[in-house]
Protein backbone atom coordinates (compact mmCIF):
# COMPACT_ATOMS: atom_id res chain seq x y z
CA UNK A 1 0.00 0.00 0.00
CA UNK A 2 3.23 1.88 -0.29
CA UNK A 3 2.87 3.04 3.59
CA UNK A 4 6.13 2.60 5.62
CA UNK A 5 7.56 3.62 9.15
CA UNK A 6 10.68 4.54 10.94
CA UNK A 7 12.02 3.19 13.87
CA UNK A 8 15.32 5.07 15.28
CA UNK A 9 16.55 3.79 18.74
CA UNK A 10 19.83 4.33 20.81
CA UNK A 11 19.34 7.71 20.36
CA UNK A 12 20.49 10.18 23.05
CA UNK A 13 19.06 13.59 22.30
CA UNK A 14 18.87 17.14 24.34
CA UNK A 15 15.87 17.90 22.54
CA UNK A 16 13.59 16.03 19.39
CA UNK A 17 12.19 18.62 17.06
CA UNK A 18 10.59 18.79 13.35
CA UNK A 19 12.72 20.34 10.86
CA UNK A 20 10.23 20.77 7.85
CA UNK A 21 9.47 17.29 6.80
CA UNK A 22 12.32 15.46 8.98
CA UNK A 23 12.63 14.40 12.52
CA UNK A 24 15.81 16.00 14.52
CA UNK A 25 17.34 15.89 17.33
CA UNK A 26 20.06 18.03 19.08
CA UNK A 27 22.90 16.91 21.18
CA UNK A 28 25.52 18.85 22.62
CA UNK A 29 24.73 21.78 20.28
CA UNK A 30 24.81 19.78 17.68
CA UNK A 31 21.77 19.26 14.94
CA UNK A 32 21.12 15.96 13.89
CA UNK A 33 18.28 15.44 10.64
CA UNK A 34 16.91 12.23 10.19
CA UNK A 35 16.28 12.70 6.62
CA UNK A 36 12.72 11.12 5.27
CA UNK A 37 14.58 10.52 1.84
CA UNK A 38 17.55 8.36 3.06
CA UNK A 39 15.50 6.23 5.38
CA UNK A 40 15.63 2.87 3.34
CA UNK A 41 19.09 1.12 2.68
CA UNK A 42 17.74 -1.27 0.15
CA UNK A 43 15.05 -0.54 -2.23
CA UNK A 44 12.64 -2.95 -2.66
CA UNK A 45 8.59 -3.54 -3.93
CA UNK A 46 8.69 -6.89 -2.11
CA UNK A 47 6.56 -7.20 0.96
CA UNK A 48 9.17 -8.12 4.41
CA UNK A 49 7.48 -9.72 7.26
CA UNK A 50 8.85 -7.93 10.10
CA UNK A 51 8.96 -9.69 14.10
CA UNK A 52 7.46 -7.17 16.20
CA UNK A 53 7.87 -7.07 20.25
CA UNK A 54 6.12 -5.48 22.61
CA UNK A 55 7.04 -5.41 26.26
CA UNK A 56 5.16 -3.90 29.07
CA UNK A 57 5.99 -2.42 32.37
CA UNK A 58 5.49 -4.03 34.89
CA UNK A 59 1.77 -3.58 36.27
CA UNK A 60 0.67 -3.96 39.89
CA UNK A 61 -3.13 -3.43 38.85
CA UNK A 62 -3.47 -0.35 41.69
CA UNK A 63 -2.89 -2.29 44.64
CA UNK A 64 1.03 -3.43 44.61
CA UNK A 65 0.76 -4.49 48.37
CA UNK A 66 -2.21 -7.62 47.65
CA UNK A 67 -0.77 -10.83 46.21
CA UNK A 68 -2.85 -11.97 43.34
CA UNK A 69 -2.81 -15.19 41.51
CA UNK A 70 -5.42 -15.47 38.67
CA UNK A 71 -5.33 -13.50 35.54
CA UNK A 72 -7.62 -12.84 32.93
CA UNK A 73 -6.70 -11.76 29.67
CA UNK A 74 -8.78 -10.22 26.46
CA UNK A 75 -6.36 -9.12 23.86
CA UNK A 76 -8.53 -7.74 20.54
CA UNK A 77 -6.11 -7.92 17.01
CA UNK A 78 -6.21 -8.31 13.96
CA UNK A 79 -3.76 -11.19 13.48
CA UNK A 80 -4.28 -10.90 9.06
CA UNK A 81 -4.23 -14.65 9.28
CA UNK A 82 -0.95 -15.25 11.20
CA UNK A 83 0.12 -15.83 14.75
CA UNK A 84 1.25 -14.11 17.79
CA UNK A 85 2.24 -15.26 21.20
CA UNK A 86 2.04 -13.44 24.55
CA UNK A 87 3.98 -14.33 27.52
CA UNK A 88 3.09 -13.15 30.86
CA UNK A 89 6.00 -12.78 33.87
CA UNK A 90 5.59 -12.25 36.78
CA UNK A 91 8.56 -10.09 39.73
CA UNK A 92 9.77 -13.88 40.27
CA UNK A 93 10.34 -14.27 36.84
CA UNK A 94 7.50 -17.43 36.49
CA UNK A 95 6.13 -17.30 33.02
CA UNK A 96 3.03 -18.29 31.17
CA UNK A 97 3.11 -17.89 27.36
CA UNK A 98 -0.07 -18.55 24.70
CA UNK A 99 -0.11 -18.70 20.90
CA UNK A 100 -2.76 -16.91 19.05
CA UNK A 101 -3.59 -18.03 15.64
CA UNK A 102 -5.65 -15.28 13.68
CA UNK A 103 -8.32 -16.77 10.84
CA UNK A 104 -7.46 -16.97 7.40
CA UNK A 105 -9.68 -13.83 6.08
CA UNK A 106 -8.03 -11.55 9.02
CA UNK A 107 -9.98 -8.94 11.17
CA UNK A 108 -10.32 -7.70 14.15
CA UNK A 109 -10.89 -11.15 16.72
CA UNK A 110 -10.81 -11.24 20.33
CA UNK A 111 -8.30 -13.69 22.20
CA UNK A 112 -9.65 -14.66 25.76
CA UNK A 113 -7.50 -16.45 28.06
CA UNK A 114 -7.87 -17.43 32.00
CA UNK A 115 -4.98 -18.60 33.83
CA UNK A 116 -3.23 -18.62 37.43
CA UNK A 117 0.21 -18.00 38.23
CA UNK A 118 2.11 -18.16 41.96
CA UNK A 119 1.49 -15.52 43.53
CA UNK A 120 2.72 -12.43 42.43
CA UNK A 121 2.38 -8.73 43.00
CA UNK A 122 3.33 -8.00 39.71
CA UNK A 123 3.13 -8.61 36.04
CA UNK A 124 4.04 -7.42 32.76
CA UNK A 125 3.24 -9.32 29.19
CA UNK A 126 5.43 -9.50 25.97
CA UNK A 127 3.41 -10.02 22.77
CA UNK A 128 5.32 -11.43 19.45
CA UNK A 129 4.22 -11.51 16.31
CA UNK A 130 5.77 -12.02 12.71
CA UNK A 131 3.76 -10.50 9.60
CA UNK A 132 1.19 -7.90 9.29
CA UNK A 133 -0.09 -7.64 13.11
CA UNK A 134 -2.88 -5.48 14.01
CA UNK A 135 -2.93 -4.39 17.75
CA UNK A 136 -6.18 -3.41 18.72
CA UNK A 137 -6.12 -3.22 22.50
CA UNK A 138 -5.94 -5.64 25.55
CA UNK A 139 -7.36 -5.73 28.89
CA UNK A 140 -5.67 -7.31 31.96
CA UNK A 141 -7.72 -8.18 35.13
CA UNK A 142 -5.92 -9.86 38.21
CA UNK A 143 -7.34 -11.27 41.46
């Protein structure tokens, strides 16, 4: 569809600003442009799967001081007929991970899962995904 996006880490930067069409950044008095035109090494009409990762922070679901130990999970997507998997951690460093399979056709689908863990105070997920993933929105309920 010809749309494409930048990702620039490992930057350190006194100050991100737009310079007509660019991103830049200062450091040290010095101006950095990111220029839109040079931001492809390759060029290319072939479609690239990319992996994505996404990691939370670490949630304690407003009440850090209870111990909770079941989890309920509704992540919405549009998986475009691939897969995903989510992995939930907990401070102790248990884990519980889940593939998600999307249906052939795509849309937007909702993924419900119910699981316990130890106990744990608190949790963060990390969803994967290779292809054209769709992130909707998840909700996270603990007890």
């Amino acid at each position: 569809s010809g749309k494409t996006f930048t990702v620039y880490s490992g930057i350190y930067a006194d100050k991100l600003l737009r310079y007509g069409n660019d991103l830049a950044f200062v450091r040290d008095r010095e101006l950095y442009v990111l220029s839109s035109a040079l931001s492809s090494d390759f060029e290319s009409d072939e479609v690239i799967s990319l992996k994505s990762t996404v990691i939370s922070h670490f949630l304690d679901f407003s009440c850090p001081e209870r111990k909770k130990r079941s989890v309920e999970m509704i992540l919405r997507a549009d998986l475009a007929g691939g897969g995903a998997t989510v992995t939930f951690e907990n401070e102790l460093g248990e884990k519980r991970s889940f593939t998600l399979n999307g249906k052939s056709g795509g849309g937007k689908e909702d993924f419900v899962h119910r699981f316990a863990l130890p106990r744990f105070r608190r949790l963060r997920y990390t969803l994967e995904s290779t292809g054209a993933v769709k992130y909707c929105g998840i909700i996270l309920s603990a007890k």
